[in-house]
PDB file of N, CA and C in Angstrom:
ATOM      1  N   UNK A   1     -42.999 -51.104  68.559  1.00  0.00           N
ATOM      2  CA  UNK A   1     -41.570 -51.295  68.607  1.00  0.00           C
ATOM      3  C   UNK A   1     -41.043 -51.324  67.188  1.00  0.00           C
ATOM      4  N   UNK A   2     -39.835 -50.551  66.850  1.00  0.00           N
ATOM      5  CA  UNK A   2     -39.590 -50.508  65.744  1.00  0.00           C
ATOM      6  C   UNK A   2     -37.790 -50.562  66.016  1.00  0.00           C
ATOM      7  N   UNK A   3     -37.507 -51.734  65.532  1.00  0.00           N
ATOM      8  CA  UNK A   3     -36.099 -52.058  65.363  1.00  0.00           C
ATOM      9  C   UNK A   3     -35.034 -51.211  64.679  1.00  0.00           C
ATOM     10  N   UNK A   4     -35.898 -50.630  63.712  1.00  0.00           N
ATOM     11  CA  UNK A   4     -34.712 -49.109  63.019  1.00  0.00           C
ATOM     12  C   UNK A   4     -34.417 -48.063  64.228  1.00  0.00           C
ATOM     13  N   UNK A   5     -35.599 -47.626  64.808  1.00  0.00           N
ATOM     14  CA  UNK A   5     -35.455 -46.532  65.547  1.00  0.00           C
ATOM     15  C   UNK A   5     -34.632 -46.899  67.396  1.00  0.00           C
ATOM     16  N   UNK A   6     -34.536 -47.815  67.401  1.00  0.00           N
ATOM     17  CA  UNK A   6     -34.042 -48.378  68.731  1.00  0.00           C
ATOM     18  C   UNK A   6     -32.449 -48.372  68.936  1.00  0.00           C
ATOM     19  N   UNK A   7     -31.918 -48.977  67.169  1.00  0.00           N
ATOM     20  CA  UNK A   7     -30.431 -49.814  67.437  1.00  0.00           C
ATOM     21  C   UNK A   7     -29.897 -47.864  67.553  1.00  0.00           C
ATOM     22  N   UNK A   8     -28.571 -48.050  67.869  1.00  0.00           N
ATOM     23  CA  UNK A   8     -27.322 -47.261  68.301  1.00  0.00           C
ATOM     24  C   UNK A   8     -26.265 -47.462  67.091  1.00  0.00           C
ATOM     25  N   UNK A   9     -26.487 -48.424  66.243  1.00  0.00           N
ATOM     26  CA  UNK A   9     -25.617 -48.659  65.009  1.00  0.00           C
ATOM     27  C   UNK A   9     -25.726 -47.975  63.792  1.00  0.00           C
ATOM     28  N   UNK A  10     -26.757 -47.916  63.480  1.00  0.00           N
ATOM     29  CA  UNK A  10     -27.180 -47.641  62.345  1.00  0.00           C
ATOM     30  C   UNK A  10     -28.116 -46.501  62.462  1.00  0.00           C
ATOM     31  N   UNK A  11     -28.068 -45.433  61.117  1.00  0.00           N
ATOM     32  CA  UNK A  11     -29.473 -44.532  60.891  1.00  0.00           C
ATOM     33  C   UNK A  11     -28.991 -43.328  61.276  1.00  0.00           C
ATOM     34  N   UNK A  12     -27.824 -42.930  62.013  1.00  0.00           N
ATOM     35  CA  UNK A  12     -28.080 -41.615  62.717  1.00  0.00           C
ATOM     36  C   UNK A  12     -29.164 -41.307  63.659  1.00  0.00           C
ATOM     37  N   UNK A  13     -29.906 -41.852  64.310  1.00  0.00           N
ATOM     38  CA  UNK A  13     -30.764 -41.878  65.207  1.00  0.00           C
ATOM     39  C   UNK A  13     -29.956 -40.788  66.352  1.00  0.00           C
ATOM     40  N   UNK A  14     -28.698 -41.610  67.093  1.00  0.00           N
ATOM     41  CA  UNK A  14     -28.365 -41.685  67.629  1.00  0.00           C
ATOM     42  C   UNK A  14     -26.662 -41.221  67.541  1.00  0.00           C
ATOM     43  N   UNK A  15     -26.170 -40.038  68.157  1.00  0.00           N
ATOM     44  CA  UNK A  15     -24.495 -40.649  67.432  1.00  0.00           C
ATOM     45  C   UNK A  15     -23.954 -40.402  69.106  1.00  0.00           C
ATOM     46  N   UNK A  16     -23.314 -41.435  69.235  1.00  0.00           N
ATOM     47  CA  UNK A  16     -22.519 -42.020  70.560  1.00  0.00           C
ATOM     48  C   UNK A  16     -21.268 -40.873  71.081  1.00  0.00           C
ATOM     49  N   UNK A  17     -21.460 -39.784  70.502  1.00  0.00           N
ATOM     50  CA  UNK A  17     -20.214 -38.364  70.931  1.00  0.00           C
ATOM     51  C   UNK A  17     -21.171 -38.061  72.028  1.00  0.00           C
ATOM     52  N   UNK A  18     -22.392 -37.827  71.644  1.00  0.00           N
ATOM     53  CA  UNK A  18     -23.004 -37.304  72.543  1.00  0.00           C
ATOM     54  C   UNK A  18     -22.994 -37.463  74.025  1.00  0.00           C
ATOM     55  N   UNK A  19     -22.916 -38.812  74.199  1.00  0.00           N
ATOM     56  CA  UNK A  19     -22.831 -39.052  75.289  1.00  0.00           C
ATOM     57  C   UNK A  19     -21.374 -38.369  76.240  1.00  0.00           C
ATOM     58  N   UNK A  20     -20.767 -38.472  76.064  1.00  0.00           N
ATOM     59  CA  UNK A  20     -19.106 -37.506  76.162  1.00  0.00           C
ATOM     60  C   UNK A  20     -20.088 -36.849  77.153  1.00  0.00           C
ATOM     61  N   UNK A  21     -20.409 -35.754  76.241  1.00  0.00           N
ATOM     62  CA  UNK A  21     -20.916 -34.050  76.593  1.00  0.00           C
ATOM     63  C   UNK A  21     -21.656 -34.272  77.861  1.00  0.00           C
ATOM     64  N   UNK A  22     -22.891 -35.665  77.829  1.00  0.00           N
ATOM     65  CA  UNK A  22     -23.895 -35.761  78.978  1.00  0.00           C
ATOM     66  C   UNK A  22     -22.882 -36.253  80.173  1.00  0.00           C
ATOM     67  N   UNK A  23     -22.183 -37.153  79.996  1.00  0.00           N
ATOM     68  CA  UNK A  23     -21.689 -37.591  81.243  1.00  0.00           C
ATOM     69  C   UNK A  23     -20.778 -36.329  81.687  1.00  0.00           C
ATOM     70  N   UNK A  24     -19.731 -35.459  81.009  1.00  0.00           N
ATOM     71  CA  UNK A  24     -19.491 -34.111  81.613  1.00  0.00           C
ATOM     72  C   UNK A  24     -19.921 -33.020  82.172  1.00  0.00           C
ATOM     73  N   UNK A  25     -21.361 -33.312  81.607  1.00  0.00           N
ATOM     74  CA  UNK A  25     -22.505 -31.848  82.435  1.00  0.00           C
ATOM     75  C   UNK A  25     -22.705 -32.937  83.423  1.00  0.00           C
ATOM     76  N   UNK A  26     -23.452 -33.804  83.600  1.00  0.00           N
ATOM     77  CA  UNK A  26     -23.979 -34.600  84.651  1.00  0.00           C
ATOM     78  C   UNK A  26     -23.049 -34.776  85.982  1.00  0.00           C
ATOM     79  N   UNK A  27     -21.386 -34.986  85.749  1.00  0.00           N
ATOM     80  CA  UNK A  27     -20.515 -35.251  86.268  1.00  0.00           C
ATOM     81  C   UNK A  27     -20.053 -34.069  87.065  1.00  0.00           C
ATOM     82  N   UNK A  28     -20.543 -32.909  86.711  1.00  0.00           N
ATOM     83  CA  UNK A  28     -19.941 -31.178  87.108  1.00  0.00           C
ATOM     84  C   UNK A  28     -20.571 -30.909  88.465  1.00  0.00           C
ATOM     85  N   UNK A  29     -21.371 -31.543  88.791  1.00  0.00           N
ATOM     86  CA  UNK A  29     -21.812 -31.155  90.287  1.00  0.00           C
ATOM     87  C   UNK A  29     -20.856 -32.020  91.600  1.00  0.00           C
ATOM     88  N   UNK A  30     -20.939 -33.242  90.918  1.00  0.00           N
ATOM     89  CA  UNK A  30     -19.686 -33.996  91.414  1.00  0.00           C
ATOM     90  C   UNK A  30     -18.223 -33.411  91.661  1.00  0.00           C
ATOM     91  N   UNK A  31     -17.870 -33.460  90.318  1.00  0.00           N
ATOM     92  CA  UNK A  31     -16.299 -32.540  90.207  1.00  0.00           C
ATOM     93  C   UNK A  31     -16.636 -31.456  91.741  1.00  0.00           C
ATOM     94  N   UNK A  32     -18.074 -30.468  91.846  1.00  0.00           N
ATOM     95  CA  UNK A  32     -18.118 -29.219  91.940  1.00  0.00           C
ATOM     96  C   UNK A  32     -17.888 -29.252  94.107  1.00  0.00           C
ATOM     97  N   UNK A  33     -18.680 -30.824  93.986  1.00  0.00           N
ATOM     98  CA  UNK A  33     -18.887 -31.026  95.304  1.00  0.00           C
ATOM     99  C   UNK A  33     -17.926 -31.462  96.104  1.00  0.00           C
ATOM    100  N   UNK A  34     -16.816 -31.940  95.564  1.00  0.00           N
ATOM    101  CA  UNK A  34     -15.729 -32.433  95.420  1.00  0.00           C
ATOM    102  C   UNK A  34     -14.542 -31.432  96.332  1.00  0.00           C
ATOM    103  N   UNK A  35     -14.607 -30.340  94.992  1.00  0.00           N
ATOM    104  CA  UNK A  35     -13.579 -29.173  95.262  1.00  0.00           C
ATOM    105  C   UNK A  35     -14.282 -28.420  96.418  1.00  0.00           C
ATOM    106  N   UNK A  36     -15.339 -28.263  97.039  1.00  0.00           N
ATOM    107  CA  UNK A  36     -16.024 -27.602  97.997  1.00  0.00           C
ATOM    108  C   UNK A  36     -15.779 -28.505  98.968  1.00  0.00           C
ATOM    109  N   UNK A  37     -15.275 -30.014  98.759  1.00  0.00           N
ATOM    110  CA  UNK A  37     -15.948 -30.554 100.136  1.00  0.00           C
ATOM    111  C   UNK A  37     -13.868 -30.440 100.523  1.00  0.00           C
ATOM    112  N   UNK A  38     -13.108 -30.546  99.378  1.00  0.00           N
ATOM    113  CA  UNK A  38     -11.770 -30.507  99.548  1.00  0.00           C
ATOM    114  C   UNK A  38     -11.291 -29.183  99.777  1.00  0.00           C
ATOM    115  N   UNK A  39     -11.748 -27.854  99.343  1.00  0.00           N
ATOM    116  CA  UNK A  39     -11.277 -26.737 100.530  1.00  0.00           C
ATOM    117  C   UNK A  39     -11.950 -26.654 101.830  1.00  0.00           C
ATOM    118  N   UNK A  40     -13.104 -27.257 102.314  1.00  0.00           N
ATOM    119  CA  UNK A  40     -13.292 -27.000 103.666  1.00  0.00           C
ATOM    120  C   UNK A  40     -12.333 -27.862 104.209  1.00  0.00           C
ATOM    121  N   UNK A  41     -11.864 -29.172 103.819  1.00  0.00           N
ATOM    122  CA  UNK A  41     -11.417 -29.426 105.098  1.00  0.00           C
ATOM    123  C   UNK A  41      -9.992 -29.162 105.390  1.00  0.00           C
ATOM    124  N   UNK A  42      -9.478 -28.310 104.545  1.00  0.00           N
ATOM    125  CA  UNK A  42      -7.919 -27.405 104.686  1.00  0.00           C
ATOM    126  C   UNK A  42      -7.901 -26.540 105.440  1.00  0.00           C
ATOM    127  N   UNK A  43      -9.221 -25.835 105.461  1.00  0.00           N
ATOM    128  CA  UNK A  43      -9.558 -24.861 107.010  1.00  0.00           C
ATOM    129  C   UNK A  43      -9.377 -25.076 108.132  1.00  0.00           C
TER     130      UNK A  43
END
């Protein structure tokens, strides 16, 4: 265990934009299932 490589604060390890991007790809099947499940039931 190494306390430099863990924190989210410090070092650039880590830079917190990133996350943005993951929760928008991750979120796109949702959005995707969404709009599919909201034109069937207009049929």
């Amino acid at each position: 265990y190494d306390q430099d490589l863990v924190t989210f604060e410090e070092g650039g390890t880590y830079d917190q934009r990133d996350a943005e991007g993951f929760i928008k790809l991750n979120a796109l099947r949702l959005r995707t299932l969404a709009k599919r499940a909201a034109r069937g039931a207009k049929q």
